[in-house]
PDB file of N, CA and C in Angstrom:
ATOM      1  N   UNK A   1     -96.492  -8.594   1.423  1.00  0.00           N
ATOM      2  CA  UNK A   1     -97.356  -9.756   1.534  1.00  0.00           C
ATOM      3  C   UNK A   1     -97.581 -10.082   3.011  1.00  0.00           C
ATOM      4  N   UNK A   2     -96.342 -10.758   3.739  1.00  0.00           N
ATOM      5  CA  UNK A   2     -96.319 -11.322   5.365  1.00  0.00           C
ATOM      6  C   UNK A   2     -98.091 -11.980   5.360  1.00  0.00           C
ATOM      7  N   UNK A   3     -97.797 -13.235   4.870  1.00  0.00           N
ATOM      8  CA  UNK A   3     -99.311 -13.522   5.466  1.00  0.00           C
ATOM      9  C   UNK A   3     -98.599 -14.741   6.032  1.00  0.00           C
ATOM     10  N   UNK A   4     -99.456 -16.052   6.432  1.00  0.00           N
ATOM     11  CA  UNK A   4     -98.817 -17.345   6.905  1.00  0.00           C
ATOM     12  C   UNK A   4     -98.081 -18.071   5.278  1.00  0.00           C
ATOM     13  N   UNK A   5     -97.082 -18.485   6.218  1.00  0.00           N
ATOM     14  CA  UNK A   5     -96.432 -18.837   4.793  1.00  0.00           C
ATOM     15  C   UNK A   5     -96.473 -19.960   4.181  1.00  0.00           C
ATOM     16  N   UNK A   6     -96.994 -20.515   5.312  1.00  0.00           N
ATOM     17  CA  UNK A   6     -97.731 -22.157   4.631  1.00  0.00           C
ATOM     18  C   UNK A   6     -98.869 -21.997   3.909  1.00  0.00           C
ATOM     19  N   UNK A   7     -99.347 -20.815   3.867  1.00  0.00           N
ATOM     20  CA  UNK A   7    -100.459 -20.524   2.815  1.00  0.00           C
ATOM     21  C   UNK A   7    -100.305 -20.072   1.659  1.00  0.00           C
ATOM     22  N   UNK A   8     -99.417 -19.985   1.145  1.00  0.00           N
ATOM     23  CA  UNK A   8     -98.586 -19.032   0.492  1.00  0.00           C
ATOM     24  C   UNK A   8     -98.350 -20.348  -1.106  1.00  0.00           C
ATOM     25  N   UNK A   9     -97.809 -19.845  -2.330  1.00  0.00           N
ATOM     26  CA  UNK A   9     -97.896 -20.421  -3.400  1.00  0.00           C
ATOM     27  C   UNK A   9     -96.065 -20.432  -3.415  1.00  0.00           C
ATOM     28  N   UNK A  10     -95.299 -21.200  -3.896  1.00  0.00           N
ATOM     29  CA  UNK A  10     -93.965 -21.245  -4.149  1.00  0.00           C
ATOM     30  C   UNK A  10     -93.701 -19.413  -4.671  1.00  0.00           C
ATOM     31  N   UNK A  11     -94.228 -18.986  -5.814  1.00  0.00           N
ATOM     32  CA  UNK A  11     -93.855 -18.353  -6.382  1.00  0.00           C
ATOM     33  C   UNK A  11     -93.963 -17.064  -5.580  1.00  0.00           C
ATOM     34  N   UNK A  12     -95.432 -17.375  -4.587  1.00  0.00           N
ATOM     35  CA  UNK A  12     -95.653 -15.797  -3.906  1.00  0.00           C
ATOM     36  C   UNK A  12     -94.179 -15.627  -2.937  1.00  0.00           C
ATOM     37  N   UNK A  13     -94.291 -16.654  -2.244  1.00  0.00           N
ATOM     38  CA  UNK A  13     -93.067 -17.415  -0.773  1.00  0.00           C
ATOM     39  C   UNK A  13     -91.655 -16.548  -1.910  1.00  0.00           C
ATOM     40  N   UNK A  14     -90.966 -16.700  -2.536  1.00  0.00           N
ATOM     41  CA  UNK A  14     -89.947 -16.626  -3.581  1.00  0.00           C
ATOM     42  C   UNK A  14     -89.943 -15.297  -3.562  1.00  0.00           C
ATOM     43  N   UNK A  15     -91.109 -14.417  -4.348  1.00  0.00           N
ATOM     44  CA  UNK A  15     -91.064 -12.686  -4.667  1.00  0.00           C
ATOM     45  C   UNK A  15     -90.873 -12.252  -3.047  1.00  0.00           C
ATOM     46  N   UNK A  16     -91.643 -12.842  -2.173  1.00  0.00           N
ATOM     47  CA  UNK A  16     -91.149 -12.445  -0.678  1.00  0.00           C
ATOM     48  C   UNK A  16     -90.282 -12.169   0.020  1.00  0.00           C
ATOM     49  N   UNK A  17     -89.015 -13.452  -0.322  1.00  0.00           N
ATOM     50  CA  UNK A  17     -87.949 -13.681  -0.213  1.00  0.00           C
ATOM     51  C   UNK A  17     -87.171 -12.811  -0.768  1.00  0.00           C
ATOM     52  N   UNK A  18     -86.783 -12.375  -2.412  1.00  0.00           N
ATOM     53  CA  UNK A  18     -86.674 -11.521  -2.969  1.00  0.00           C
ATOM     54  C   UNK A  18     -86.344 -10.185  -2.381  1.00  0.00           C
ATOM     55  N   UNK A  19     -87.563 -10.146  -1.713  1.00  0.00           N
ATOM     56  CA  UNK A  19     -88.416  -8.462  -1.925  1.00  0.00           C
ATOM     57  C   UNK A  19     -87.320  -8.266  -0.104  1.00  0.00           C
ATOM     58  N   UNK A  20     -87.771  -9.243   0.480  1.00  0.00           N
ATOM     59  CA  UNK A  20     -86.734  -9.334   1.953  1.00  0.00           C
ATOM     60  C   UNK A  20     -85.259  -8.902   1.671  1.00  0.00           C
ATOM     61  N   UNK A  21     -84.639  -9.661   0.820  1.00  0.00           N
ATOM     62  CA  UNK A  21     -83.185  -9.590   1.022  1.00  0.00           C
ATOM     63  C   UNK A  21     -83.270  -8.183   0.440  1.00  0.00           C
ATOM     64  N   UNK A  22     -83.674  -7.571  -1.021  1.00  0.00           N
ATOM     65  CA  UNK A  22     -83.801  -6.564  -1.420  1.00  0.00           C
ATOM     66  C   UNK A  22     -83.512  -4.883  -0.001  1.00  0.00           C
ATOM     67  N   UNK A  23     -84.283  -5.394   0.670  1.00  0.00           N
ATOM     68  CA  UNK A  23     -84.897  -4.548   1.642  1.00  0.00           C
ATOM     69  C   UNK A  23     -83.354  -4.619   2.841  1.00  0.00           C
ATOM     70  N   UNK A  24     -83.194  -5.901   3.356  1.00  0.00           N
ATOM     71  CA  UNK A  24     -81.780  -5.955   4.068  1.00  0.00           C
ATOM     72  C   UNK A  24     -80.948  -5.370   3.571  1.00  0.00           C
ATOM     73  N   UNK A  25     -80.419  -5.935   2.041  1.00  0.00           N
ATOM     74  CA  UNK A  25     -79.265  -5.240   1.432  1.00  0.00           C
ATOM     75  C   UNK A  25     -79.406  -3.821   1.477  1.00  0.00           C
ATOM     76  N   UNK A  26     -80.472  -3.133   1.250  1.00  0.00           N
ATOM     77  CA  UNK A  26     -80.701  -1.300   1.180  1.00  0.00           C
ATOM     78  C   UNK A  26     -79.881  -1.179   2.315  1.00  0.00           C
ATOM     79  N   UNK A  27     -80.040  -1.537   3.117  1.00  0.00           N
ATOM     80  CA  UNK A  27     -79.851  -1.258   4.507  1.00  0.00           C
ATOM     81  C   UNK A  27     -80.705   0.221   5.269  1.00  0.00           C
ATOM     82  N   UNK A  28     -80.339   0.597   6.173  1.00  0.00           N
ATOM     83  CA  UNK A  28     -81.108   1.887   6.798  1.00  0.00           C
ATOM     84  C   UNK A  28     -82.453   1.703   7.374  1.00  0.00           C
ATOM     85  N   UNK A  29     -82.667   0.265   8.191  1.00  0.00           N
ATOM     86  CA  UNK A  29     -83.280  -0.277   9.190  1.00  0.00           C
ATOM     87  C   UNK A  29     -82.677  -0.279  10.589  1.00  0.00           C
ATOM     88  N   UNK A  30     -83.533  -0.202  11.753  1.00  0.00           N
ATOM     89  CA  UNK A  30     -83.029  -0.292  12.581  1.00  0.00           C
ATOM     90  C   UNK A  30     -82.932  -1.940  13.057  1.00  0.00           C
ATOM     91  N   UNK A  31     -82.734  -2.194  14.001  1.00  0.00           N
ATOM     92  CA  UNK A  31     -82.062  -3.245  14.176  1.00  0.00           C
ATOM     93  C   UNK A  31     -83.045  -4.262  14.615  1.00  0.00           C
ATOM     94  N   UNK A  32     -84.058  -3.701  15.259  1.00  0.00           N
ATOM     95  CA  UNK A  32     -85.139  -5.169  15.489  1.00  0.00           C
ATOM     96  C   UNK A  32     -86.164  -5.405  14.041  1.00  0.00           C
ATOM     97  N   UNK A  33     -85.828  -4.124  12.866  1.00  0.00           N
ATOM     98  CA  UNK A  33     -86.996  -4.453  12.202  1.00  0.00           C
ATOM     99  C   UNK A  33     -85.918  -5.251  10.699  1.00  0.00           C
ATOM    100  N   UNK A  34     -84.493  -4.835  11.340  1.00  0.00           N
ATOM    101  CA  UNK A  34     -83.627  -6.078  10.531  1.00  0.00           C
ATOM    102  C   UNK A  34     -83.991  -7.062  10.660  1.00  0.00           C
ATOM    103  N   UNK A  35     -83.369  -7.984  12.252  1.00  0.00           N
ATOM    104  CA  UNK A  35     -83.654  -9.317  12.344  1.00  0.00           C
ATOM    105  C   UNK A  35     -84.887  -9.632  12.353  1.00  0.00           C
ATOM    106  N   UNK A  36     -86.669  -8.863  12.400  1.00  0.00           N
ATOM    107  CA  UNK A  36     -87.712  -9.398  11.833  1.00  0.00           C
ATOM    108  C   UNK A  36     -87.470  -9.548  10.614  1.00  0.00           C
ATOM    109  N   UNK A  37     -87.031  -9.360   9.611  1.00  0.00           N
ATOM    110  CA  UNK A  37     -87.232  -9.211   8.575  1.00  0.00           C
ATOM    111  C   UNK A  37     -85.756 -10.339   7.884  1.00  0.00           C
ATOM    112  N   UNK A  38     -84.586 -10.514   8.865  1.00  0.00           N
ATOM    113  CA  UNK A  38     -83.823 -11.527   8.843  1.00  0.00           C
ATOM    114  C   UNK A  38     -84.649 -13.079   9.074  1.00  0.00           C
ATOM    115  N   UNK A  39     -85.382 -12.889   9.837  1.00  0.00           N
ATOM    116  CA  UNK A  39     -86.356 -14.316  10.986  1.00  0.00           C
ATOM    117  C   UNK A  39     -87.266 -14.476   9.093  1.00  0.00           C
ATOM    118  N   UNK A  40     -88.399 -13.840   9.073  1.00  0.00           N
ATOM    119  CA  UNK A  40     -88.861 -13.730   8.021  1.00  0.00           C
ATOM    120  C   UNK A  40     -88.303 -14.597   6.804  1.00  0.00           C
ATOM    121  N   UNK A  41     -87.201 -13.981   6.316  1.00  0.00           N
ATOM    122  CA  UNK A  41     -86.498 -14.437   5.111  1.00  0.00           C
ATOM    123  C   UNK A  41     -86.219 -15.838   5.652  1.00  0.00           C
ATOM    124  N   UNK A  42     -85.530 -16.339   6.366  1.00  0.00           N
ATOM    125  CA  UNK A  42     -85.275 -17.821   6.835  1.00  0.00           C
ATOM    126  C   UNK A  42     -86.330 -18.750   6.969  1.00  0.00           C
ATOM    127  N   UNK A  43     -87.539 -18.121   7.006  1.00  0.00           N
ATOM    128  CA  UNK A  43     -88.740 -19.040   7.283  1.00  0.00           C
ATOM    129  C   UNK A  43     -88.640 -19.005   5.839  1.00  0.00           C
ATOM    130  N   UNK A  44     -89.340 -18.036   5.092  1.00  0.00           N
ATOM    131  CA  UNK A  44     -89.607 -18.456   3.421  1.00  0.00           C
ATOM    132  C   UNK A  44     -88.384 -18.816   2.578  1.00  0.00           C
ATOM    133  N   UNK A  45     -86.883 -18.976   2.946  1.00  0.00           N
ATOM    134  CA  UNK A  45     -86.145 -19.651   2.520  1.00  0.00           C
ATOM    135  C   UNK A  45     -86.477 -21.051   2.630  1.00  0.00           C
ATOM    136  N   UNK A  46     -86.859 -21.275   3.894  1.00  0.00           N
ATOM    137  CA  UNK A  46     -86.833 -22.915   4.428  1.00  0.00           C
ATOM    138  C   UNK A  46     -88.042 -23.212   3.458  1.00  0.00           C
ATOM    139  N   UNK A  47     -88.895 -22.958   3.292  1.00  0.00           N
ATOM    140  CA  UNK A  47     -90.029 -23.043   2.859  1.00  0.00           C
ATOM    141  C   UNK A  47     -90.382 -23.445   1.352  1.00  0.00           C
ATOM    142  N   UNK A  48     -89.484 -22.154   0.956  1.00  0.00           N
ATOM    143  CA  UNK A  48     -89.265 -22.762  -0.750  1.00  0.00           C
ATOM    144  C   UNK A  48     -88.159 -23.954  -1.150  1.00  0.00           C
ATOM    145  N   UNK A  49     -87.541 -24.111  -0.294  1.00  0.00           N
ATOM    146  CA  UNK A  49     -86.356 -25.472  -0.567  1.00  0.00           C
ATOM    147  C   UNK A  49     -87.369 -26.280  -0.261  1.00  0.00           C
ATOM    148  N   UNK A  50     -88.414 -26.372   0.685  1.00  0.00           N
ATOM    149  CA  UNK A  50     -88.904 -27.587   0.936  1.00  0.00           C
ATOM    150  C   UNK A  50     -89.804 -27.969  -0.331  1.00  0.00           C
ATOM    151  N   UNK A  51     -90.717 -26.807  -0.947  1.00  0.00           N
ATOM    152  CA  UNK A  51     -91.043 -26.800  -1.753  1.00  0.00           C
ATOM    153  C   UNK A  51     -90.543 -27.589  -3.144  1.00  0.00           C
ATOM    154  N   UNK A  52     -89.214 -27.042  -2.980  1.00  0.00           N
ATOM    155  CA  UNK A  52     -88.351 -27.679  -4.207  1.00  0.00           C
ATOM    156  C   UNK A  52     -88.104 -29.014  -4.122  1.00  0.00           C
ATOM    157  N   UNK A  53     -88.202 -29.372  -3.060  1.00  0.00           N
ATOM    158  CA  UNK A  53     -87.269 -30.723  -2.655  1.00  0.00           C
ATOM    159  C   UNK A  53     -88.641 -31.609  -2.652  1.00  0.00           C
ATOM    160  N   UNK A  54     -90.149 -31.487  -2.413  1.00  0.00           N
ATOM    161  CA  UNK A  54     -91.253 -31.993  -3.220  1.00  0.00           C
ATOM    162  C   UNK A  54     -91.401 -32.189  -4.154  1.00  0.00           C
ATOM    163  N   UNK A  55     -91.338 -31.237  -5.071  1.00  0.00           N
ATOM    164  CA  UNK A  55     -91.238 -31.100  -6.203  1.00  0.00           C
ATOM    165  C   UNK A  55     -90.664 -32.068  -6.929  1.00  0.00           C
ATOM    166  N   UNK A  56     -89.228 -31.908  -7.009  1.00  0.00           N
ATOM    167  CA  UNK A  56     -87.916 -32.862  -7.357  1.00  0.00           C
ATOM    168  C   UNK A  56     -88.885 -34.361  -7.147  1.00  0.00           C
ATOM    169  N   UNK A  57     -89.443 -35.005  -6.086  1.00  0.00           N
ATOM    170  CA  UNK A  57     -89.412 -36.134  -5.430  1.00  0.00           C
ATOM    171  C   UNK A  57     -90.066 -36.346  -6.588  1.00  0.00           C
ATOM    172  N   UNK A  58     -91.243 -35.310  -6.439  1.00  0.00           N
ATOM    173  CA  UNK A  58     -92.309 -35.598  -7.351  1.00  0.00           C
ATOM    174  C   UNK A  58     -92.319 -36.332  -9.046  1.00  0.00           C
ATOM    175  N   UNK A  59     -91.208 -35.563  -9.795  1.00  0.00           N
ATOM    176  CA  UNK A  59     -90.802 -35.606 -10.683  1.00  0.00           C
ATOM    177  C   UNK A  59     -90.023 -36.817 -10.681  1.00  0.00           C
ATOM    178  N   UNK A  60     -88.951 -37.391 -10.230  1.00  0.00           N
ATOM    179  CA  UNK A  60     -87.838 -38.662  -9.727  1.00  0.00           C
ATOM    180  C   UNK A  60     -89.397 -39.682  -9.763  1.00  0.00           C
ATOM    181  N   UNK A  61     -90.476 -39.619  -9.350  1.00  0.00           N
ATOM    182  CA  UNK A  61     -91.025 -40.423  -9.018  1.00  0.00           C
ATOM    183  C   UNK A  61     -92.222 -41.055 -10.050  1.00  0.00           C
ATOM    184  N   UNK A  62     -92.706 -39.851 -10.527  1.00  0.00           N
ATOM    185  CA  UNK A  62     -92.843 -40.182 -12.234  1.00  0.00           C
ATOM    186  C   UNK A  62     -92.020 -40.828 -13.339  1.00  0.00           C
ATOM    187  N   UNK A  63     -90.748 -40.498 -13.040  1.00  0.00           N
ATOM    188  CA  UNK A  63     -90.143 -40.523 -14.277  1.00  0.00           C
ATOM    189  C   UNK A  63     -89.818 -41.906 -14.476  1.00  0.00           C
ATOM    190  N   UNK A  64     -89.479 -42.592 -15.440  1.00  0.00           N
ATOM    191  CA  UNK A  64     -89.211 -43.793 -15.613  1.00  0.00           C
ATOM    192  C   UNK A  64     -87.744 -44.252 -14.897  1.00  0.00           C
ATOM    193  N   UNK A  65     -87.992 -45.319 -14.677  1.00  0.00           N
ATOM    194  CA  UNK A  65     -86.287 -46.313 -13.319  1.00  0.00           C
ATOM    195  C   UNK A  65     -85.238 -45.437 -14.836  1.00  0.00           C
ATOM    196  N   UNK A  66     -84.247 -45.214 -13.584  1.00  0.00           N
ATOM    197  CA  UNK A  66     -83.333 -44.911 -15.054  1.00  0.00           C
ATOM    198  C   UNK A  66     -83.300 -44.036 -15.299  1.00  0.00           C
ATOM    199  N   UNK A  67     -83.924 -43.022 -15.563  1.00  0.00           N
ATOM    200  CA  UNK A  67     -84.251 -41.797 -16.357  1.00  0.00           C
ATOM    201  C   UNK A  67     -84.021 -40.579 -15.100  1.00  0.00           C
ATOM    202  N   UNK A  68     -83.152 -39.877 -15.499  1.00  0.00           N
ATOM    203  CA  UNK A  68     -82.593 -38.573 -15.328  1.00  0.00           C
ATOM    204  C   UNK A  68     -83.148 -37.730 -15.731  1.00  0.00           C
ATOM    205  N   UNK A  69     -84.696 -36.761 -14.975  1.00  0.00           N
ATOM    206  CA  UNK A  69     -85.334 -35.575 -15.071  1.00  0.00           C
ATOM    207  C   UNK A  69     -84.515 -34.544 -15.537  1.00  0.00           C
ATOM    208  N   UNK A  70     -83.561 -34.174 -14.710  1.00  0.00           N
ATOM    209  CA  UNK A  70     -82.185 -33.295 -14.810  1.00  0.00           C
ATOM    210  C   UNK A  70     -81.779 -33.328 -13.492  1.00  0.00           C
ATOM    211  N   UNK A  71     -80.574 -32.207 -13.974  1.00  0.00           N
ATOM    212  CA  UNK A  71     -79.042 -32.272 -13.208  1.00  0.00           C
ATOM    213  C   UNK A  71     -78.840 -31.207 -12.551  1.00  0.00           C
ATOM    214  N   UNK A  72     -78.696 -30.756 -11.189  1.00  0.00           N
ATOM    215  CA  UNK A  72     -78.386 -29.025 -10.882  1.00  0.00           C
ATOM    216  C   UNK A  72     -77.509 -28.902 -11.522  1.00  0.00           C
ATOM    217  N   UNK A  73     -77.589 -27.660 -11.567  1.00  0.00           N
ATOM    218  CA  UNK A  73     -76.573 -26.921 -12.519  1.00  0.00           C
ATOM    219  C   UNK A  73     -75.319 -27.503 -11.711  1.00  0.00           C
ATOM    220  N   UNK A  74     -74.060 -26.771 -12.157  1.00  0.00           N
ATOM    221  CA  UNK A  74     -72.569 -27.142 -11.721  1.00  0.00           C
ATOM    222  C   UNK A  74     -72.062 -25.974 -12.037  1.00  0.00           C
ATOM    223  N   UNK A  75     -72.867 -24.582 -12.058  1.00  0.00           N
ATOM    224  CA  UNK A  75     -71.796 -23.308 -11.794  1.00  0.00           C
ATOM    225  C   UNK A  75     -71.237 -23.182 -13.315  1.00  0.00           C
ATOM    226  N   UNK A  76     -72.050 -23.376 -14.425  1.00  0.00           N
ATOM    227  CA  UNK A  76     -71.681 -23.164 -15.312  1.00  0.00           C
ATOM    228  C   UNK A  76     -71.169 -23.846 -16.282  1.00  0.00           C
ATOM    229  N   UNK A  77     -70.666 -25.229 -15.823  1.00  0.00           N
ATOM    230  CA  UNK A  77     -69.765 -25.908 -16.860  1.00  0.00           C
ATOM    231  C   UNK A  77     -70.774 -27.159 -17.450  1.00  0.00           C
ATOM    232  N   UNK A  78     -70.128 -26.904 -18.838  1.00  0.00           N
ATOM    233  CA  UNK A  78     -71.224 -27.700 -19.588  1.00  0.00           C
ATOM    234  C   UNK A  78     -69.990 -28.768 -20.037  1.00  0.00           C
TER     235      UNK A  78
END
C-alpha cells in the first residue's frame, strides 16, 4: 500500500500494519529497510489506536448516561 496514512481507511491502516510486522518477523532485511519499515509500522500503529480511541468516544457518546457499550477484554476471563 505505503500511501499517506491519514488517507488511509482503519481497516486499510490495520492489513498494513499486519502485512509490516509479517515482513519484520520473516526477517532477512537489511537494516535501513528494517527500521523503514519499523518507522512505518509505528506511524500506522499510532494511527489505528487513534482511530479506535474515536471511535470508542463516539460510541460512550451516543450511548445512554449509564450504559456500558462494552468492556476490553481482560485476557480471557469471563
Amino acid at each position: 500500500m505505503s500511501g499517506k496514512i491519514e488517507e488511509m481507511t482503519f481497516e486499510q491502516a490495520y492489513a498494513e500494519l499486519e502485512e509490516t510486522v509479517r515482513k519484520l518477523e520473516m526477517g532477512g532485511l537489511d537494516l535501513e529497510e528494517s527500521l523503514a519499515l519499523f518507522k512505518r509500522g509505528q506511524a500506522l500503529a499510532a494511527y489505528c489506536n487513534a482511530q479506535l480511541d474515536q471511535a470508542e468516544l463516539k460510541v460512550r457518546q451516543l450511548a445512554p448516561q449509564g450504559v456500558v457499550p462494552f468492556e476490553p477484554e481482560t485476557g480471557g476471563e469471563r
